[in-house]
N, C-alpha and C. Protein backbone atom coordinates (compact mmCIF):
# COMPACT_ATOMS: atom_id res chain seq x y z
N UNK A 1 -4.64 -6.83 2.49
CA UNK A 1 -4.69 -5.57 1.77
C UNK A 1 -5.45 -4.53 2.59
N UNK A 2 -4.72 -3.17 2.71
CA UNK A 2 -5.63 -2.63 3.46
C UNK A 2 -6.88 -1.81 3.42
N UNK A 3 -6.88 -1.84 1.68
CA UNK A 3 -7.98 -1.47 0.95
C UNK A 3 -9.15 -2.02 1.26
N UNK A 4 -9.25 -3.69 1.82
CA UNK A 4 -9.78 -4.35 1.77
C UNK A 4 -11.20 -3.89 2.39
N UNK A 5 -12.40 -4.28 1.50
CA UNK A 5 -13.70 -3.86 2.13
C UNK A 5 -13.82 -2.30 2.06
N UNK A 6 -13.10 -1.53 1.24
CA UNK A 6 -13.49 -0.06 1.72
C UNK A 6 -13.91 0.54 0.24
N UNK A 7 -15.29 1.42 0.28
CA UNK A 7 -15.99 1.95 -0.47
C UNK A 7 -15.14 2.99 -1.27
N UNK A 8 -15.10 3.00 -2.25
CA UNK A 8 -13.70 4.12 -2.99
C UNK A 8 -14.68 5.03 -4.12
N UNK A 9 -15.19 6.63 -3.63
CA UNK A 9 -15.72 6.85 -5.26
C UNK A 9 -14.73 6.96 -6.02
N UNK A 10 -14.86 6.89 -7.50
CA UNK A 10 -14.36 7.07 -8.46
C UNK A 10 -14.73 8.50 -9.38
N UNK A 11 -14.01 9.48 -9.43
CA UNK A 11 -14.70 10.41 -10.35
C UNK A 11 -13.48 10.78 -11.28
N UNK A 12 -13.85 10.28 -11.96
CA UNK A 12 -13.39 10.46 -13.26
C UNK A 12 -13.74 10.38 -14.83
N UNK A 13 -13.34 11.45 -15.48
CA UNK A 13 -13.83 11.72 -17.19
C UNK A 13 -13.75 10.76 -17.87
N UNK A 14 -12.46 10.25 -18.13
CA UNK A 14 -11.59 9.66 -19.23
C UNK A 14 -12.25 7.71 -18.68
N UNK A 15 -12.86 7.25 -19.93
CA UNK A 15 -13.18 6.50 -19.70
C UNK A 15 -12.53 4.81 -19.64
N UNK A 16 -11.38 5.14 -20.43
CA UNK A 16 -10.12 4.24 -20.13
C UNK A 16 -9.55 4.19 -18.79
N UNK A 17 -9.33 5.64 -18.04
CA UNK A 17 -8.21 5.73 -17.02
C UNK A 17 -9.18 4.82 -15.86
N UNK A 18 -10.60 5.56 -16.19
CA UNK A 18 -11.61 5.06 -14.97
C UNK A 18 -11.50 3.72 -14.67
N UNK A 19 -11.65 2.89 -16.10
CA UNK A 19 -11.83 1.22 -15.71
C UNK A 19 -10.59 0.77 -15.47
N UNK A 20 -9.54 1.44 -15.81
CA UNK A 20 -8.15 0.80 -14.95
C UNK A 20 -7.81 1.10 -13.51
N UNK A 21 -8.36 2.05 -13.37
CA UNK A 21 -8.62 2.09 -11.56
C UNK A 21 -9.66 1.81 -11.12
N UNK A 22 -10.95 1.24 -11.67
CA UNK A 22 -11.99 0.50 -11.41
C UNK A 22 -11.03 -1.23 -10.93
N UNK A 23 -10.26 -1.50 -11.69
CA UNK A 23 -9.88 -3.03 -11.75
C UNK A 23 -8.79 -3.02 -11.09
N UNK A 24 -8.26 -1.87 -10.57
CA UNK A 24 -6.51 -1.27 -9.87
C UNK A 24 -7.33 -1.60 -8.37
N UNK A 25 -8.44 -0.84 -7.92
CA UNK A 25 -9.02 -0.61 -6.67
C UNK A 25 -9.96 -2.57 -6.24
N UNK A 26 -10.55 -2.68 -7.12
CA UNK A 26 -10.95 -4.31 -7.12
C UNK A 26 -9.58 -5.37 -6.83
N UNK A 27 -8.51 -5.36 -7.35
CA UNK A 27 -7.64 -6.22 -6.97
C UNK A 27 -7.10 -5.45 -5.93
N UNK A 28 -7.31 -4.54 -4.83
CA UNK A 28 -6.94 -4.29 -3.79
C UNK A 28 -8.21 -4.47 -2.69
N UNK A 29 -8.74 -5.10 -3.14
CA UNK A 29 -10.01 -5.21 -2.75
C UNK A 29 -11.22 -4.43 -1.82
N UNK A 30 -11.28 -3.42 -2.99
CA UNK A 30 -12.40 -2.17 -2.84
C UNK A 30 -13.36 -2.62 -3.25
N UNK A 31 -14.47 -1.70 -2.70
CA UNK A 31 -15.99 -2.09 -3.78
C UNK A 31 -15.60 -0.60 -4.40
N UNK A 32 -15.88 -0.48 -5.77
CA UNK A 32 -16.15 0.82 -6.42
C UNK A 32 -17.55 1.60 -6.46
N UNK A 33 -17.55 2.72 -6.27
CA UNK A 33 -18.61 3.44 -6.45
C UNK A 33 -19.01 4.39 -7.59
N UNK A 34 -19.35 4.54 -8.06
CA UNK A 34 -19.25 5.19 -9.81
C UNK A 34 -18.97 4.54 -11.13
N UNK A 35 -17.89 4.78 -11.87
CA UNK A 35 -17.04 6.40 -11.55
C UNK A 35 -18.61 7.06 -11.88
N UNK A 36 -18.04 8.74 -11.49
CA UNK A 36 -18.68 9.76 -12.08
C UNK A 36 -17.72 10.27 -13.28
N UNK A 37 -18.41 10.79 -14.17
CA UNK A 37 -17.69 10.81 -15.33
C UNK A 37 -17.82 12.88 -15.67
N UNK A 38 -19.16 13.22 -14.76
CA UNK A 38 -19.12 14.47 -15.13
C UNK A 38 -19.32 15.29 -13.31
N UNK A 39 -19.29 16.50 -13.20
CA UNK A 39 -19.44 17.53 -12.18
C UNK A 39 -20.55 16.84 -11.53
N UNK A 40 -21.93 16.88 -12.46
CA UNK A 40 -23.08 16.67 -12.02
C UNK A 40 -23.70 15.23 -11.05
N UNK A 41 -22.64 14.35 -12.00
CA UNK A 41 -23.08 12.56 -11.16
C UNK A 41 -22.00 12.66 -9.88
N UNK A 42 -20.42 13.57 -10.20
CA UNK A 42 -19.53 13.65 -9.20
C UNK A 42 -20.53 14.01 -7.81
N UNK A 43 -21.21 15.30 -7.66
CA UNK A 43 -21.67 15.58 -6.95
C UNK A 43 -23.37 15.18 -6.22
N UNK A 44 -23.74 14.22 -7.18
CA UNK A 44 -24.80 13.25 -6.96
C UNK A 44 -24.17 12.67 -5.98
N UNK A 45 -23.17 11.75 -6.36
CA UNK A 45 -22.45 10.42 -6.08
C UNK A 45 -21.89 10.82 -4.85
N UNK A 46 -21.16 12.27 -4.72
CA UNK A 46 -20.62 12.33 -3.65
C UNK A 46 -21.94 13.04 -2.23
N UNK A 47 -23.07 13.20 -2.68
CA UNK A 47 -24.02 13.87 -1.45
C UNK A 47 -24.44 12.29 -1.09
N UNK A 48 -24.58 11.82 -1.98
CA UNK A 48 -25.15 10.13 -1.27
C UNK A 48 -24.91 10.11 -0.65
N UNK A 49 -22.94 9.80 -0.62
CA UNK A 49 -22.40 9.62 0.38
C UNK A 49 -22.53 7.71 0.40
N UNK A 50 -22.22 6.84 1.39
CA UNK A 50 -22.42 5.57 1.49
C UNK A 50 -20.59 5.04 1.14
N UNK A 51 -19.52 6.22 1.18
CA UNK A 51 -18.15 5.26 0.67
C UNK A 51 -17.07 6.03 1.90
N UNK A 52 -16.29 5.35 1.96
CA UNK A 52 -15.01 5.67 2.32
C UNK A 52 -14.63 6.68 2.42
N UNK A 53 -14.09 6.91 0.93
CA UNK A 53 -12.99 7.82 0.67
C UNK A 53 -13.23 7.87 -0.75
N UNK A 54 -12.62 9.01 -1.44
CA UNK A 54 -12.67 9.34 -3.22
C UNK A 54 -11.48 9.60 -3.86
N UNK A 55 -11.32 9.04 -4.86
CA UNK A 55 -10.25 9.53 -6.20
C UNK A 55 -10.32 10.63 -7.20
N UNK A 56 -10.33 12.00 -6.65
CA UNK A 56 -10.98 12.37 -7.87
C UNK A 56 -10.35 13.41 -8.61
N UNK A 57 -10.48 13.01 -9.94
CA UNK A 57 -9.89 13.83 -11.01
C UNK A 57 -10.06 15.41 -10.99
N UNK A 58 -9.09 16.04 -11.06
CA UNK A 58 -9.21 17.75 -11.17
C UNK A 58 -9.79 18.03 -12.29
N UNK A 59 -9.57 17.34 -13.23
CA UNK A 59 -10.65 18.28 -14.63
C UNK A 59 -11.53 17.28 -14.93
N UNK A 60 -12.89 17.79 -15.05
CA UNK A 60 -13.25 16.50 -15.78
C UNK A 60 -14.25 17.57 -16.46
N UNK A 61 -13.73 16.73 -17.90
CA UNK A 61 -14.49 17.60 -18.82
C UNK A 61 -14.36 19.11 -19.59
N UNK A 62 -13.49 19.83 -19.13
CA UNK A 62 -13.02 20.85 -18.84
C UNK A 62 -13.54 21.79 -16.97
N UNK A 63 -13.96 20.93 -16.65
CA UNK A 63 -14.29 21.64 -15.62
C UNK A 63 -13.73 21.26 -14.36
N UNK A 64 -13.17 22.34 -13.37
CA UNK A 64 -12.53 21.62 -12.10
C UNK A 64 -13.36 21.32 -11.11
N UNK A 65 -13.14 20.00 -10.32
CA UNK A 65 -13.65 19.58 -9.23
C UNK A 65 -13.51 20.08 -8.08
N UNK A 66 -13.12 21.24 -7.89
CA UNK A 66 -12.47 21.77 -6.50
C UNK A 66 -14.21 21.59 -5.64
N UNK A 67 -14.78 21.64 -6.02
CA UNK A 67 -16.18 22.06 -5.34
C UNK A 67 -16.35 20.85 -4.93
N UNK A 68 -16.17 19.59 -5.62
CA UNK A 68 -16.99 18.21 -4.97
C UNK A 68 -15.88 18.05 -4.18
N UNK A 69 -14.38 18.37 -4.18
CA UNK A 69 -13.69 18.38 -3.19
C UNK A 69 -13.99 18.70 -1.86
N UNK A 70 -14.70 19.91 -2.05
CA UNK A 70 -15.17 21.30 -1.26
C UNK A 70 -15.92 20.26 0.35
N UNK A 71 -17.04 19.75 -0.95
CA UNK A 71 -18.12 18.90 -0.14
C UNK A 71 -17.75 17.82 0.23
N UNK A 72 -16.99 16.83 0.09
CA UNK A 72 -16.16 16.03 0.42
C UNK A 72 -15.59 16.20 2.02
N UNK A 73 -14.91 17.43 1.64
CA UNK A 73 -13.84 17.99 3.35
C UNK A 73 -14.67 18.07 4.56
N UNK A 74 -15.92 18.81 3.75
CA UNK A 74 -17.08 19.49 4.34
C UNK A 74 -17.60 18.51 4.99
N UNK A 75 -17.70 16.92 4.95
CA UNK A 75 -17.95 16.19 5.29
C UNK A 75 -17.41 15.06 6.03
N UNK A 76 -16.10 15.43 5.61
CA UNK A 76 -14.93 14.58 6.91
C UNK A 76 -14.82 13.54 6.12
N UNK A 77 -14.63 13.34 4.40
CA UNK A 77 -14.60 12.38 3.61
C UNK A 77 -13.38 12.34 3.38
N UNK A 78 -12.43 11.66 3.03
CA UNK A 78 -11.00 11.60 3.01
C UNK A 78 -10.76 11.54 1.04
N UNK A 79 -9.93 12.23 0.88
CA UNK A 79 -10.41 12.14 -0.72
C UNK A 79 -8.69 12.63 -1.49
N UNK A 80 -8.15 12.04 -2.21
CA UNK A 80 -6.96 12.02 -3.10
C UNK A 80 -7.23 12.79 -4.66
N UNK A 81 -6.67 13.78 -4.80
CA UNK A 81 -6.80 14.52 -6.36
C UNK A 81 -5.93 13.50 -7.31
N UNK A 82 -6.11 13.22 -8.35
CA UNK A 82 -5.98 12.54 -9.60
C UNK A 82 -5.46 13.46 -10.96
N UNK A 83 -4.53 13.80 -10.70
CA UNK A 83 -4.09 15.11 -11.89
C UNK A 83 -2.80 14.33 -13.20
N UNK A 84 -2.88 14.95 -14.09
CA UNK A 84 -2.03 15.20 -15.44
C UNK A 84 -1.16 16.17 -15.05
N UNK A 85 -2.13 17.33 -14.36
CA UNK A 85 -1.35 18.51 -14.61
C UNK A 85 -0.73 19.08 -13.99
N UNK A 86 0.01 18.59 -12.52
CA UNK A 86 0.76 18.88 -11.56
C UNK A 86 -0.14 18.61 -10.72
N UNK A 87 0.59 19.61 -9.32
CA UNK A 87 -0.38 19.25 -8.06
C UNK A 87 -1.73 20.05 -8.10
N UNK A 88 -2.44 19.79 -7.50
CA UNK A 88 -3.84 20.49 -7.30
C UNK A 88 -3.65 21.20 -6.80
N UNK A 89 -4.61 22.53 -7.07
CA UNK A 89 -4.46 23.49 -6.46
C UNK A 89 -4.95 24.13 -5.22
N UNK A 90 -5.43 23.37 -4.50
CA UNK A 90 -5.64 23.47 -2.70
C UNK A 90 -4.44 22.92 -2.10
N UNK A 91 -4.94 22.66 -0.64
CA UNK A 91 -4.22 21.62 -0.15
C UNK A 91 -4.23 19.92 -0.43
N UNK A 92 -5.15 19.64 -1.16
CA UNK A 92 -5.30 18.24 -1.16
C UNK A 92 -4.21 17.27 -1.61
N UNK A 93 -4.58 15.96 -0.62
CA UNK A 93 -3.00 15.35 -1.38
C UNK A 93 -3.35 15.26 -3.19
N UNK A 94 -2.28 14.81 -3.88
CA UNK A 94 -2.23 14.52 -5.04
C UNK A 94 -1.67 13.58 -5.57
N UNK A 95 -2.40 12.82 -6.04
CA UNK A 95 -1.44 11.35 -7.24
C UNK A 95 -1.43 11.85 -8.79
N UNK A 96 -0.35 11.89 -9.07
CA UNK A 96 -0.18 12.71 -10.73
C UNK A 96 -0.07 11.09 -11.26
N UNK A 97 -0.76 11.36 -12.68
CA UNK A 97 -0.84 10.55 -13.79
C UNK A 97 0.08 10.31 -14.68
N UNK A 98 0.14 9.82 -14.99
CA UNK A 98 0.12 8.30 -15.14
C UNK A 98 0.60 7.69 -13.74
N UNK A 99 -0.16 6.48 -12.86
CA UNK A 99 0.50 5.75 -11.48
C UNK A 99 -0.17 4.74 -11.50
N UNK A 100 0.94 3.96 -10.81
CA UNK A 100 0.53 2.46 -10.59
C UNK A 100 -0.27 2.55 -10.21
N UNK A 101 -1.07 0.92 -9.45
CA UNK A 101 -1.68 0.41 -8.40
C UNK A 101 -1.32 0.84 -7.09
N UNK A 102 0.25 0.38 -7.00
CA UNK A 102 0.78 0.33 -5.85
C UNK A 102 0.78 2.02 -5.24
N UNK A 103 1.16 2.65 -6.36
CA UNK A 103 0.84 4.41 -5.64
C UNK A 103 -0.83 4.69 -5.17
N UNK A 104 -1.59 4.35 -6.07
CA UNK A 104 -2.93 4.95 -5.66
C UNK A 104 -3.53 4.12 -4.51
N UNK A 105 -2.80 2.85 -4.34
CA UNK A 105 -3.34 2.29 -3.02
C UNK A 105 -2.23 2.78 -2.01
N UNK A 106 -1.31 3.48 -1.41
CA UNK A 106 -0.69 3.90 -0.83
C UNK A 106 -1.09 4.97 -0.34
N UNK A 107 -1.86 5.87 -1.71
CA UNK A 107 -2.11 6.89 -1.22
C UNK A 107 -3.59 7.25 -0.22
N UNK A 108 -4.54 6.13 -1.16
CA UNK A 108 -5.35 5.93 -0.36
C UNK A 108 -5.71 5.42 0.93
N UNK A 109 -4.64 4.49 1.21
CA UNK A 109 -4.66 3.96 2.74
C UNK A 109 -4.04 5.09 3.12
N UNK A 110 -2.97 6.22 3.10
CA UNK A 110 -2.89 6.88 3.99
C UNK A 110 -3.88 8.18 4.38
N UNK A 111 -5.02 8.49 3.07
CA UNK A 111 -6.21 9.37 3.44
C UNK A 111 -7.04 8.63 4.46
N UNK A 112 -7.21 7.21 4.31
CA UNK A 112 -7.94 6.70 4.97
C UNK A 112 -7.86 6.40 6.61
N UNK A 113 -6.45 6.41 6.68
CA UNK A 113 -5.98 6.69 7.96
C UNK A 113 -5.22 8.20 8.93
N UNK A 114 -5.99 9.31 7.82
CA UNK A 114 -5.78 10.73 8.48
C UNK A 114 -4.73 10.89 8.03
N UNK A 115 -3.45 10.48 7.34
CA UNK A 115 -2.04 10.36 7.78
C UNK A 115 -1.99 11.69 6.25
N UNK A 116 -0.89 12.08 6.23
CA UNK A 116 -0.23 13.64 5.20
C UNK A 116 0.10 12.72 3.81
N UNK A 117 -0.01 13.00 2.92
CA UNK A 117 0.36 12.48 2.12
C UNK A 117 2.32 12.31 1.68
């Protein structure tokens, strides 16, 4: 798996969607980091720093993540948007919701290897 061994944050609201890609990213064999559930732990979680790459939801809460995105790029962190609501509104790649396993680990091995979504 090529997930295998690689640090994945998790930021996300919805506390159902989180633990199914908590247990989606574990049987691809990630360690998880989070989730963050709000702006504030998102951007805790993401200055740490200590992971891979990130999943992270465009709204959380009513509020958009473009900013922990921001800091993310800013940092040469490789990071996949998580949307309901179409594509995100930068450039970032995007996995729309509802998606397998098999999509969000696809998508993530290809952030993880520089590659376009």
């Amino acid at each position: 798996m090529a997930l295998a061994g690689s640090r994945i944050l998790v930021i996300e609201d919805e506390p159902l969607v989180a633990m199914m890609v908590e247990d989606m990213l574990v049987e691809c064999g990630a360690e998880v980091i989070g989730p963050a559930s709000t702006l504030a732990d998102a951007f805790a979680l993401a200055e740490a720093g200590g992971f891979d790459a990130a999943l992270v939801d465009v709204n959380l809460n009513g509020e958009r993540s473009d900013a922990v995105a921001a800091l993310l790029r800013e940092r040469g962190i490789p990071f996949i948007y998580a949307t309901g609501y179409g594509a995100a509104a930068d450039d970032g790649a995007t996995l729309t919701k509802p998606y397998r396993r098999e999509q969000m680990e696809a998508a993530l091995e290809r952030a993880l290897d520089g590659s376009s979504p």
